[in-house]
ModelCIF file with pLDDT and N, C-alpha, C, O atoms, coordinates in Angstrom:
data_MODEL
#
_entry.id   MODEL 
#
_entity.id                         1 
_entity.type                       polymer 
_entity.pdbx_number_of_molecules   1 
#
_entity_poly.entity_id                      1 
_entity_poly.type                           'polypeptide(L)' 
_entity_poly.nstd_linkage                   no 
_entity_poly.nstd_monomer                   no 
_entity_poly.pdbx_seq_one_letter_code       
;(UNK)(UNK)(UNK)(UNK)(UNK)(UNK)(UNK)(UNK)(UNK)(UNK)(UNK)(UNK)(UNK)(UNK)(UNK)(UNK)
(UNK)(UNK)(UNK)(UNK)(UNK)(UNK)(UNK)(UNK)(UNK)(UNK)(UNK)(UNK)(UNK)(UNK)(UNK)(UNK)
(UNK)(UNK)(UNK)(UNK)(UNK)(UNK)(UNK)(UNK)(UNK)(UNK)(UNK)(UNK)(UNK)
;
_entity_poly.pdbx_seq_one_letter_code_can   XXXXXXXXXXXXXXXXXXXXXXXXXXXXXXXXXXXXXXXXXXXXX 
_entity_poly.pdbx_strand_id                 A 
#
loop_
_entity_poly_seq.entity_id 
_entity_poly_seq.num 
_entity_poly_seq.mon_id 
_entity_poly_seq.hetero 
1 1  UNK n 
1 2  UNK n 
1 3  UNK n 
1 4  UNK n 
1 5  UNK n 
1 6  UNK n 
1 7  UNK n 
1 8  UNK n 
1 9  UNK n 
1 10 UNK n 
1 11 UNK n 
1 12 UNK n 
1 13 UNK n 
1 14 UNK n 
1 15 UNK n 
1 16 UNK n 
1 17 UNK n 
1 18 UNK n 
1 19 UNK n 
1 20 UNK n 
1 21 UNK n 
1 22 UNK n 
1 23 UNK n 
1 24 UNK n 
1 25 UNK n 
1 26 UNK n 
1 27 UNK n 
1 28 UNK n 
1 29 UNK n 
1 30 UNK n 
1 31 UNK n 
1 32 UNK n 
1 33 UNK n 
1 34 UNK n 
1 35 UNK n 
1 36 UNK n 
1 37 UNK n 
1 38 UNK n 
1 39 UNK n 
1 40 UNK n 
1 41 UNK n 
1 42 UNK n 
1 43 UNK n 
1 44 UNK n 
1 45 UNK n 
#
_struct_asym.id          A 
_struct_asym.entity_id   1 
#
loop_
_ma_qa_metric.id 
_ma_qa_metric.mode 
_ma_qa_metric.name 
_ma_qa_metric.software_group_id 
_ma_qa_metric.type 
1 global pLDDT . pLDDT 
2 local  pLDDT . pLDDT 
#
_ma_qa_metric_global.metric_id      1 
_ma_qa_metric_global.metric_value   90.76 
_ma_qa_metric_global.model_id       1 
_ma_qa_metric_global.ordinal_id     1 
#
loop_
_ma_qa_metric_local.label_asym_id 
_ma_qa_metric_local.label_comp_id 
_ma_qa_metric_local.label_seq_id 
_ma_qa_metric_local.metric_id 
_ma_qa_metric_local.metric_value 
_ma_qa_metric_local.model_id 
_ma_qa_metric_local.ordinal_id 
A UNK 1  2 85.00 1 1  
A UNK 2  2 87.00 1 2  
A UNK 3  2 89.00 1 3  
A UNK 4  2 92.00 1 4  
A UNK 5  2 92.00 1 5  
A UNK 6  2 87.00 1 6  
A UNK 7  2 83.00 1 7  
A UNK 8  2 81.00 1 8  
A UNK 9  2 84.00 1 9  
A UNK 10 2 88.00 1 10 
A UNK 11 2 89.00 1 11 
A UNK 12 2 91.00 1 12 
A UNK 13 2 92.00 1 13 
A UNK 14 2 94.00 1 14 
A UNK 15 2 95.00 1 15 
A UNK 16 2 93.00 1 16 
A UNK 17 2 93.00 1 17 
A UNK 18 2 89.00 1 18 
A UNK 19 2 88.00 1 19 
A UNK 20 2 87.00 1 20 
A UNK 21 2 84.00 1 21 
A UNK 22 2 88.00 1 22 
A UNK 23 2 88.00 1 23 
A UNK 24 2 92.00 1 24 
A UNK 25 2 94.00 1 25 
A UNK 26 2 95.00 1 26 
A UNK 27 2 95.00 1 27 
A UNK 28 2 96.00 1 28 
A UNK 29 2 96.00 1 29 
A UNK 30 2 96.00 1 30 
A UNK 31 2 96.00 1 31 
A UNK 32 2 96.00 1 32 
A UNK 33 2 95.00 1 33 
A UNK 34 2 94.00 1 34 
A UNK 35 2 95.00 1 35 
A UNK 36 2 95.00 1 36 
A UNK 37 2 92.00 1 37 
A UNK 38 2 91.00 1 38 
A UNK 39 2 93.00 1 39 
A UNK 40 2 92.00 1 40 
A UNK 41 2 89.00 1 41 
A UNK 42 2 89.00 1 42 
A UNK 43 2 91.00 1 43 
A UNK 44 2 90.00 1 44 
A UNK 45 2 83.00 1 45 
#
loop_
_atom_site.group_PDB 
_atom_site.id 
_atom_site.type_symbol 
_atom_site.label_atom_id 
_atom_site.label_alt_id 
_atom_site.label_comp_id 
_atom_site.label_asym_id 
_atom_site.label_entity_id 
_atom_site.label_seq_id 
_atom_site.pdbx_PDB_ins_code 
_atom_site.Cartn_x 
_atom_site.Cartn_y 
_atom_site.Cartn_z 
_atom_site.occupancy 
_atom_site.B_iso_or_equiv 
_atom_site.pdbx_formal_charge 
_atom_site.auth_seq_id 
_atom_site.auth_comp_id 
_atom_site.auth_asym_id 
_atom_site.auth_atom_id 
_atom_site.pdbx_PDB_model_num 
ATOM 1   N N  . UNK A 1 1  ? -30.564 -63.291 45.871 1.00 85.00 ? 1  UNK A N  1 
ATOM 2   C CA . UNK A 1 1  ? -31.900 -63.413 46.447 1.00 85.00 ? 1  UNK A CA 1 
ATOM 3   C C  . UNK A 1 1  ? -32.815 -62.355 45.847 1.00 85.00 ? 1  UNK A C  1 
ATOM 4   O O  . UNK A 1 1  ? -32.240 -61.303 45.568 1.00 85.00 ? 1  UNK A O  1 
ATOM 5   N N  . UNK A 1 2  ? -34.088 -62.411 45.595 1.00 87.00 ? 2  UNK A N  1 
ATOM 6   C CA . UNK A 1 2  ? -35.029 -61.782 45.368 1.00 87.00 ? 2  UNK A CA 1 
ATOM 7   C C  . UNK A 1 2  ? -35.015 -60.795 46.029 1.00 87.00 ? 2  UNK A C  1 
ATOM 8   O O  . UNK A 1 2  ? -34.709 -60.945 47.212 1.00 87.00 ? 2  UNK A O  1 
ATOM 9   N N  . UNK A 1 3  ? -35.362 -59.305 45.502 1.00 89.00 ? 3  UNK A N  1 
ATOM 10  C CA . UNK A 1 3  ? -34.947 -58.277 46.313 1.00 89.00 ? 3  UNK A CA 1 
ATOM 11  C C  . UNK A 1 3  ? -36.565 -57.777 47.195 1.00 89.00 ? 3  UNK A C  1 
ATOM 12  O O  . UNK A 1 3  ? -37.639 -58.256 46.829 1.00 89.00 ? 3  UNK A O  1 
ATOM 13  N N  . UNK A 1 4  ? -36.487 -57.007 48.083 1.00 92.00 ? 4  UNK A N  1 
ATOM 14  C CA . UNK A 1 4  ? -37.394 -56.987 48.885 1.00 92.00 ? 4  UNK A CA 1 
ATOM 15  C C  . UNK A 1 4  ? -38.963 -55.926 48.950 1.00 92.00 ? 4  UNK A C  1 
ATOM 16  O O  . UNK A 1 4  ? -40.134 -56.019 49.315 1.00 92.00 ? 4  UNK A O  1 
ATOM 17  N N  . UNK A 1 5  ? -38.137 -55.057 48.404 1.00 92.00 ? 5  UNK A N  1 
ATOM 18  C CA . UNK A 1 5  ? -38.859 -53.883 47.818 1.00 92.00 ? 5  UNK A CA 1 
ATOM 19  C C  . UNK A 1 5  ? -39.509 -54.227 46.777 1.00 92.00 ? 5  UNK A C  1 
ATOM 20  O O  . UNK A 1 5  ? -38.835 -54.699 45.861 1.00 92.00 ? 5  UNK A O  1 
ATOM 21  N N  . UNK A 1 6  ? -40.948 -54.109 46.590 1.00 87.00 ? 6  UNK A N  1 
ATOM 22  C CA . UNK A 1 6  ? -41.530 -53.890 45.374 1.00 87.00 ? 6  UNK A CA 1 
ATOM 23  C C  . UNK A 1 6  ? -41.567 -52.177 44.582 1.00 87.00 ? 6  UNK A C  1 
ATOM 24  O O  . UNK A 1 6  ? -42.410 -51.322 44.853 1.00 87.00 ? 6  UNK A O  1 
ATOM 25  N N  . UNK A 1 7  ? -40.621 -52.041 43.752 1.00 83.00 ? 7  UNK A N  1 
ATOM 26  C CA . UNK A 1 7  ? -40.774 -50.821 43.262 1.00 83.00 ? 7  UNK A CA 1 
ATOM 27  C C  . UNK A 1 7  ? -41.811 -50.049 42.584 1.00 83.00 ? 7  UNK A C  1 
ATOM 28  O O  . UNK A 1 7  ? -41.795 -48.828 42.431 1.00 83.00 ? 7  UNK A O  1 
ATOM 29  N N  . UNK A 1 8  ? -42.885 -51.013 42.116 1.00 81.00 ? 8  UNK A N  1 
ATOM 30  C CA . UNK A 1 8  ? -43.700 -50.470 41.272 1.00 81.00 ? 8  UNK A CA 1 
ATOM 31  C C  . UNK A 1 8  ? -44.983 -49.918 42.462 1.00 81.00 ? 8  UNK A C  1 
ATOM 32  O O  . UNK A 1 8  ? -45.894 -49.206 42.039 1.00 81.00 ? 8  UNK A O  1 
ATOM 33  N N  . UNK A 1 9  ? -44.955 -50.155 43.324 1.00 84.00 ? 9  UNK A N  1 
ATOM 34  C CA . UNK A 1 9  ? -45.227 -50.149 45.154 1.00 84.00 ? 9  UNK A CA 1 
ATOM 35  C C  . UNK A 1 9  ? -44.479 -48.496 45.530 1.00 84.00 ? 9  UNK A C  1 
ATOM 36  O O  . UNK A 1 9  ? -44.291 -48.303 46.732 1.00 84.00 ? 9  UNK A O  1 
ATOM 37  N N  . UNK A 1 10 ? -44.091 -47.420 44.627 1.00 88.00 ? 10 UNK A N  1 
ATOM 38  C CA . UNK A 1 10 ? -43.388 -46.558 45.605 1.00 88.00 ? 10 UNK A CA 1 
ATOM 39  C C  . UNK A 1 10 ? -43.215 -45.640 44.798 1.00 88.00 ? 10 UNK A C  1 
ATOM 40  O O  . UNK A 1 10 ? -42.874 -45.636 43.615 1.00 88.00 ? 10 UNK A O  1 
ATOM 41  N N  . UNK A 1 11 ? -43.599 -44.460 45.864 1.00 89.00 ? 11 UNK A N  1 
ATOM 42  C CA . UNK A 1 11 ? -44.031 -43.012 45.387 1.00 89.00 ? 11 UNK A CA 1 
ATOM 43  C C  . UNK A 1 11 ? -43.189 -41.769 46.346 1.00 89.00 ? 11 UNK A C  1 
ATOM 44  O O  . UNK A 1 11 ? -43.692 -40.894 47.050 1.00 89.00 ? 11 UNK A O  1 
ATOM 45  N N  . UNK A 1 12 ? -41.632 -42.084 46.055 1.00 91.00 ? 12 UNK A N  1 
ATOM 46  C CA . UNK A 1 12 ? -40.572 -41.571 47.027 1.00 91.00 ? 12 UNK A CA 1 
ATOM 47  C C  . UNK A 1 12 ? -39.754 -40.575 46.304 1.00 91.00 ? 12 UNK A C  1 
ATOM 48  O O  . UNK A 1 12 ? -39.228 -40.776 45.209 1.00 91.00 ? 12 UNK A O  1 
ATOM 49  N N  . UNK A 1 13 ? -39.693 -39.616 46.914 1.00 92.00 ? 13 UNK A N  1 
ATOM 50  C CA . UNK A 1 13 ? -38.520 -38.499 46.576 1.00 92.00 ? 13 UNK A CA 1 
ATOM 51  C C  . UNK A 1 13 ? -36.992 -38.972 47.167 1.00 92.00 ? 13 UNK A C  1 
ATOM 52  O O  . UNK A 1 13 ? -36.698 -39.631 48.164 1.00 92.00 ? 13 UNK A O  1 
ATOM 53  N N  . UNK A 1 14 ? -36.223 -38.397 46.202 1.00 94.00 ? 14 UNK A N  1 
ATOM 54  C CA . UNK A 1 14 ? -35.280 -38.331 46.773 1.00 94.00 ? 14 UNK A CA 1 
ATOM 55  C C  . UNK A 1 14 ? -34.818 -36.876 47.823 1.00 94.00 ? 14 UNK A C  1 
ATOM 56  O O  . UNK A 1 14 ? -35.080 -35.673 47.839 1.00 94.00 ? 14 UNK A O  1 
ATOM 57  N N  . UNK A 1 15 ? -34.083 -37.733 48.534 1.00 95.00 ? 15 UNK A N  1 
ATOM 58  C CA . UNK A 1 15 ? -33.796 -36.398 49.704 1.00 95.00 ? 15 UNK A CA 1 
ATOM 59  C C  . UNK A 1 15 ? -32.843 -35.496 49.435 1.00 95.00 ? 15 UNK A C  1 
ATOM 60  O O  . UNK A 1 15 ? -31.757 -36.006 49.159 1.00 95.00 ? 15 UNK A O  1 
ATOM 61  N N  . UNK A 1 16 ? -32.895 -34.048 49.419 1.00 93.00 ? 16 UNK A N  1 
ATOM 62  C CA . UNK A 1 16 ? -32.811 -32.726 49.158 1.00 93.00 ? 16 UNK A CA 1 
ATOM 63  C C  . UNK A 1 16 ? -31.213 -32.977 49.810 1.00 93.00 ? 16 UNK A C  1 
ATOM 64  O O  . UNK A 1 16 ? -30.326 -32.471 49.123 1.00 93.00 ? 16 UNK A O  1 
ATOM 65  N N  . UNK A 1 17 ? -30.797 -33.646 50.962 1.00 93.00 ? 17 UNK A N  1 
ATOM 66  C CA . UNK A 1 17 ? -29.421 -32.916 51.818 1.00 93.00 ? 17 UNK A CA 1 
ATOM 67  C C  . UNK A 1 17 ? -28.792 -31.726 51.463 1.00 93.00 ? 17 UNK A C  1 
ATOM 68  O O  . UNK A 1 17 ? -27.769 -31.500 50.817 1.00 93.00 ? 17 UNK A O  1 
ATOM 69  N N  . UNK A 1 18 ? -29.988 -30.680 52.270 1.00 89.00 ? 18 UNK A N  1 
ATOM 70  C CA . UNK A 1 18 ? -29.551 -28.952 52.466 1.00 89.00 ? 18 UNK A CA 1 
ATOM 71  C C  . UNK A 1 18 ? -29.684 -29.313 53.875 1.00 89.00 ? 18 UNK A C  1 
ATOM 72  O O  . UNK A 1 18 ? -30.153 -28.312 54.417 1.00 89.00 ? 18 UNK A O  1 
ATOM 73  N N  . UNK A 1 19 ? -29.507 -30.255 54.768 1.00 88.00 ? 19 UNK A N  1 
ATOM 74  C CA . UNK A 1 19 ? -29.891 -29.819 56.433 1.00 88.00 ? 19 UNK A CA 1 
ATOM 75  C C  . UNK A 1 19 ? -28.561 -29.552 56.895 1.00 88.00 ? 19 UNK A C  1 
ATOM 76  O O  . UNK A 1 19 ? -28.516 -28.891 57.933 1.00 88.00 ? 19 UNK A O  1 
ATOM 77  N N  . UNK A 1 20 ? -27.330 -29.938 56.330 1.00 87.00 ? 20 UNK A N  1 
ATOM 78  C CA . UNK A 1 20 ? -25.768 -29.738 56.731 1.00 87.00 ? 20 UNK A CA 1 
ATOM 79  C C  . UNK A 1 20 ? -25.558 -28.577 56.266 1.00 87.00 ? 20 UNK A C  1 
ATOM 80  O O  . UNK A 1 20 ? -24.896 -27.831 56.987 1.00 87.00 ? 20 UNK A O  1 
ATOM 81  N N  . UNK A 1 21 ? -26.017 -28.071 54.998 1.00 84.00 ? 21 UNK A N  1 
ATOM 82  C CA . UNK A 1 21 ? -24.923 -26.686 54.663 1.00 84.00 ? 21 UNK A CA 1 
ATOM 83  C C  . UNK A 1 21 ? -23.589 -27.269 54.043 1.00 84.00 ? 21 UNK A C  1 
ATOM 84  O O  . UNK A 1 21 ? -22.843 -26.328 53.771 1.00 84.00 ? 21 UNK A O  1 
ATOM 85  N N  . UNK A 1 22 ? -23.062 -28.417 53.745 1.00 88.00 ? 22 UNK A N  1 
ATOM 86  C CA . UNK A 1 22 ? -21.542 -29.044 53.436 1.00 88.00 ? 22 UNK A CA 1 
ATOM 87  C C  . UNK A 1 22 ? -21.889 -28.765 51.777 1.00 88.00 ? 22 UNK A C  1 
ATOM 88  O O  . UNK A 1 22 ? -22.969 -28.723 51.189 1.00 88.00 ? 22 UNK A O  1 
ATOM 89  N N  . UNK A 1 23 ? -20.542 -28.601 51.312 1.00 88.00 ? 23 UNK A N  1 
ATOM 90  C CA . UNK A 1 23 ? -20.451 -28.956 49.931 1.00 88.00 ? 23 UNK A CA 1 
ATOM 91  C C  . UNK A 1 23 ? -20.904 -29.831 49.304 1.00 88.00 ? 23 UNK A C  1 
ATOM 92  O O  . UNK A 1 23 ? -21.502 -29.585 48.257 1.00 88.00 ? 23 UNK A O  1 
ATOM 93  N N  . UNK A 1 24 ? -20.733 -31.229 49.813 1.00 92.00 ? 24 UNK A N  1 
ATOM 94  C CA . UNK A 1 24 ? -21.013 -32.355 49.690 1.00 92.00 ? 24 UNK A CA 1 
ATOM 95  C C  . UNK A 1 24 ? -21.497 -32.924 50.850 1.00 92.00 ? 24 UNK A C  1 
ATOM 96  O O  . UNK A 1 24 ? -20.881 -32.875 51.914 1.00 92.00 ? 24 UNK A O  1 
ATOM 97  N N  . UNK A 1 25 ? -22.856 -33.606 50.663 1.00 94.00 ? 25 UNK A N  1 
ATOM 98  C CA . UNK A 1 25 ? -23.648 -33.891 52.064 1.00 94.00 ? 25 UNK A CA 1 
ATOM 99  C C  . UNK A 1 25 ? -23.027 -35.329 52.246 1.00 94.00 ? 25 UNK A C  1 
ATOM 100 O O  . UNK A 1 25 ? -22.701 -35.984 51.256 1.00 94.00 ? 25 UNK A O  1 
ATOM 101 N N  . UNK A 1 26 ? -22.867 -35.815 53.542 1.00 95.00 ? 26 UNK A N  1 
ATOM 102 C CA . UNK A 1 26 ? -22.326 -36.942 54.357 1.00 95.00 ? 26 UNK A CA 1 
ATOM 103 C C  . UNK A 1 26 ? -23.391 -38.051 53.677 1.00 95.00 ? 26 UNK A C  1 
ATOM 104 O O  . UNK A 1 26 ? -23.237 -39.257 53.872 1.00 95.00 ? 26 UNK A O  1 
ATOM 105 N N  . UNK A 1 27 ? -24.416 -37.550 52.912 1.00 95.00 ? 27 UNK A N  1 
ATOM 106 C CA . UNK A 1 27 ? -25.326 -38.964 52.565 1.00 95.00 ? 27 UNK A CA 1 
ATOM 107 C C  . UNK A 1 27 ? -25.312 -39.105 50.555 1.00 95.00 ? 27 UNK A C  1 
ATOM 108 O O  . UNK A 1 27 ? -25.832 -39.890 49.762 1.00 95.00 ? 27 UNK A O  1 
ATOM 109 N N  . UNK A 1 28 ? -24.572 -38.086 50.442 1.00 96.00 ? 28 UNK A N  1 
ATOM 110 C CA . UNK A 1 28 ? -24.393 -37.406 49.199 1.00 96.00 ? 28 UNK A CA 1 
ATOM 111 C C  . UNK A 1 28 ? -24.227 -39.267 48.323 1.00 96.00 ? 28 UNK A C  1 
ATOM 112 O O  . UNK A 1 28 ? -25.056 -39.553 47.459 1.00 96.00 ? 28 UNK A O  1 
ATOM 113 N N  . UNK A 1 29 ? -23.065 -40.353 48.722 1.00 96.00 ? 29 UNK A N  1 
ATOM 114 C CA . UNK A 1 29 ? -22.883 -40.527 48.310 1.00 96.00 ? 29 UNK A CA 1 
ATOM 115 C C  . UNK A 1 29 ? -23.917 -42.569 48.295 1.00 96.00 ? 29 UNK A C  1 
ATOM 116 O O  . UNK A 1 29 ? -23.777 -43.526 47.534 1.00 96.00 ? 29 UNK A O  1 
ATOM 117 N N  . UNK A 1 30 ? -24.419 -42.450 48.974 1.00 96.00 ? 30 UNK A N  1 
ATOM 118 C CA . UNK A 1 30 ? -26.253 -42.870 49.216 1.00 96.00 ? 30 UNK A CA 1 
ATOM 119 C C  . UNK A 1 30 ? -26.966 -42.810 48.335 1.00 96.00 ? 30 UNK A C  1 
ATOM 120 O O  . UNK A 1 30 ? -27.303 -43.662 47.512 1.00 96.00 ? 30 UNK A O  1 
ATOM 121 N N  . UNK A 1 31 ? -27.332 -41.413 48.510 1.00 96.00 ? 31 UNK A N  1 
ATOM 122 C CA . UNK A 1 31 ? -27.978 -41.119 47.173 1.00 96.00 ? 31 UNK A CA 1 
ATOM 123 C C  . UNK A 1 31 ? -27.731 -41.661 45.617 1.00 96.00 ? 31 UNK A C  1 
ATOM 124 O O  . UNK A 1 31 ? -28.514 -42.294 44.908 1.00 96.00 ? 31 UNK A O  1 
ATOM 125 N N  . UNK A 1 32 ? -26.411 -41.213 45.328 1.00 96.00 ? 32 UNK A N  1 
ATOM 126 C CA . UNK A 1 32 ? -25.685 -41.009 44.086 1.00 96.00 ? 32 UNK A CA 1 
ATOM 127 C C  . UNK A 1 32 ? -26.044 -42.423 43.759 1.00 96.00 ? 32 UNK A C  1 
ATOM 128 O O  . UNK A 1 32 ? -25.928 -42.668 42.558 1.00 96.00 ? 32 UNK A O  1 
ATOM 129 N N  . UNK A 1 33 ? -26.530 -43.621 44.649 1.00 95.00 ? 33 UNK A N  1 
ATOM 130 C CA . UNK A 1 33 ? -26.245 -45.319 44.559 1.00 95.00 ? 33 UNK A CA 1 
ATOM 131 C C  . UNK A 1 33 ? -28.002 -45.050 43.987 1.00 95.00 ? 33 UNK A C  1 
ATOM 132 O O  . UNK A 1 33 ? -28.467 -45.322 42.880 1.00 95.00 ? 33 UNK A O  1 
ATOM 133 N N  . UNK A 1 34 ? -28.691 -44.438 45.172 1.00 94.00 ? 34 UNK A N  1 
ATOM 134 C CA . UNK A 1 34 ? -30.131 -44.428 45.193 1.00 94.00 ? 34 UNK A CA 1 
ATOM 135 C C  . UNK A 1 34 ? -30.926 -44.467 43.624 1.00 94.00 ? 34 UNK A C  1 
ATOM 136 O O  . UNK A 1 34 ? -31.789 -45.250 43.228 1.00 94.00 ? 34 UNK A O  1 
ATOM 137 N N  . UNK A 1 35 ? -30.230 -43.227 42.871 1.00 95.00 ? 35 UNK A N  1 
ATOM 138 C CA . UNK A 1 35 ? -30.290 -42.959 41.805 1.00 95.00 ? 35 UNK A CA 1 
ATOM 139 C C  . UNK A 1 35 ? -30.117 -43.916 40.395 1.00 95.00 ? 35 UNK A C  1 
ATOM 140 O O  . UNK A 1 35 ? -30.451 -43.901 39.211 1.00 95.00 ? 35 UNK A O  1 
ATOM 141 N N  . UNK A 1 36 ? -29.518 -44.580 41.161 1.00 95.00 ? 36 UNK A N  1 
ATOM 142 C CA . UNK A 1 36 ? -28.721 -45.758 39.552 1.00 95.00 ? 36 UNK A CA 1 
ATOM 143 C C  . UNK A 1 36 ? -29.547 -46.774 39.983 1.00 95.00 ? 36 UNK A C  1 
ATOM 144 O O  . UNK A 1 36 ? -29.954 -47.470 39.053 1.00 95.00 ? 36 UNK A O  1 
ATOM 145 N N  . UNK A 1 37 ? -29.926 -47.089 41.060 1.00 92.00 ? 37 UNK A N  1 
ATOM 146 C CA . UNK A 1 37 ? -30.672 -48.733 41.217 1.00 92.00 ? 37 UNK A CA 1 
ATOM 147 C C  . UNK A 1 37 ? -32.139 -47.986 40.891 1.00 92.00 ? 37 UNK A C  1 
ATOM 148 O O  . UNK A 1 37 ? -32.935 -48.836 40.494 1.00 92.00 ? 37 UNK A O  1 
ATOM 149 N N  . UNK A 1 38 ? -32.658 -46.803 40.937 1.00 91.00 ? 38 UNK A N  1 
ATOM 150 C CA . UNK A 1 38 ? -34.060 -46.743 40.409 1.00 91.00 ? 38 UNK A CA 1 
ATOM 151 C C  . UNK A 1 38 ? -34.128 -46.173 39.104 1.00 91.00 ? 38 UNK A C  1 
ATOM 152 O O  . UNK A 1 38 ? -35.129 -45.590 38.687 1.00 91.00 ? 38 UNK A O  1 
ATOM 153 N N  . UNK A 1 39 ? -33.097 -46.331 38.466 1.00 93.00 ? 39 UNK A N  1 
ATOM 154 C CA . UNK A 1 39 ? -32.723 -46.715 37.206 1.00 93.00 ? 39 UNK A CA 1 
ATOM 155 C C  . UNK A 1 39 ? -33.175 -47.609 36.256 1.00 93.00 ? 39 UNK A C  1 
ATOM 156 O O  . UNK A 1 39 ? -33.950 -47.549 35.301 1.00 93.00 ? 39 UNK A O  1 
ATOM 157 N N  . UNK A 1 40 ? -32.092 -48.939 37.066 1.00 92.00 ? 40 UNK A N  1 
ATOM 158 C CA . UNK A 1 40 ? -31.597 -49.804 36.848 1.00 92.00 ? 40 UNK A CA 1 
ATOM 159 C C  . UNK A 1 40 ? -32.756 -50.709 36.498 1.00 92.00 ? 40 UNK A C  1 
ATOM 160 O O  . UNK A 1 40 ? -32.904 -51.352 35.460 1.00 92.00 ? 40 UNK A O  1 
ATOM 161 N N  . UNK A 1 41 ? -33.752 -50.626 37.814 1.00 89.00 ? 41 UNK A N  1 
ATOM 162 C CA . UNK A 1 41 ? -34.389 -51.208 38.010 1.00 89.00 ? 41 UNK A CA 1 
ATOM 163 C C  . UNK A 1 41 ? -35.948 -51.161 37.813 1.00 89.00 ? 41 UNK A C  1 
ATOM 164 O O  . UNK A 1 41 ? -36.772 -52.042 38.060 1.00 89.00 ? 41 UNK A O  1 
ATOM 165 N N  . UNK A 1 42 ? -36.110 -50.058 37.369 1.00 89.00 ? 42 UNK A N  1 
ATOM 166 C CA . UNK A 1 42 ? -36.990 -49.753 36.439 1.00 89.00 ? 42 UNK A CA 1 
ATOM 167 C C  . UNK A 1 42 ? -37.146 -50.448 35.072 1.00 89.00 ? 42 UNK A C  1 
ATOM 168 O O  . UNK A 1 42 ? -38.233 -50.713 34.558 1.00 89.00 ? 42 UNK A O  1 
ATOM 169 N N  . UNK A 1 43 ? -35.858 -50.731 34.505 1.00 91.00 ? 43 UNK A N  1 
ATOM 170 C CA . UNK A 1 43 ? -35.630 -51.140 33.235 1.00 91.00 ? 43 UNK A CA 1 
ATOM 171 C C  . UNK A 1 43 ? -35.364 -52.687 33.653 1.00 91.00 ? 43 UNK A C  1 
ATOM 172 O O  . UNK A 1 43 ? -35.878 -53.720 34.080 1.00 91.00 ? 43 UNK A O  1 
ATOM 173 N N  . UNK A 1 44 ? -34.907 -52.446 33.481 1.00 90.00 ? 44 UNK A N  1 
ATOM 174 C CA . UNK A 1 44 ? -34.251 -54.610 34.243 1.00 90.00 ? 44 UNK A CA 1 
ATOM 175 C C  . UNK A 1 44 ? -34.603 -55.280 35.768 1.00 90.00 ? 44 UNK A C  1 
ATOM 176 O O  . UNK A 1 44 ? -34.050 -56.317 36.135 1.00 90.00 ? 44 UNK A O  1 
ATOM 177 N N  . UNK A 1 45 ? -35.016 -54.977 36.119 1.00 83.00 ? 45 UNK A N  1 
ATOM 178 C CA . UNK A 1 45 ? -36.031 -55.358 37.446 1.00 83.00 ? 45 UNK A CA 1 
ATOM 179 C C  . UNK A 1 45 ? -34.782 -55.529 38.581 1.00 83.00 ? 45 UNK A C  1 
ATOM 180 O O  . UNK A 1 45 ? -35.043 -55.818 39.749 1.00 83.00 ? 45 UNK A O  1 
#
């Protein structure tokens, strides 16, 4: 299906996770996804 988000529509940071203090933040691995689809999808829609 057509995805829902218009990206060219969005002016978003990614989030810092320093509010735990953990080595690795509980959303750490969210992100890590966050990163490759505004990638991805920048280039190949």
């Amino acid at each position: 299906r057509p995805r829902i988000i218009d990206l060219l529509d969005c002016d978003v940071q990614q989030p810092s996770l320093t509010l735990e203090g953990y080595a690795v933040s509980p959303m750490e691995h969210m992100k890590q996804q966050s990163i490759i689809v505004g990638q991805l999808s920048a280039r190949f829609g």
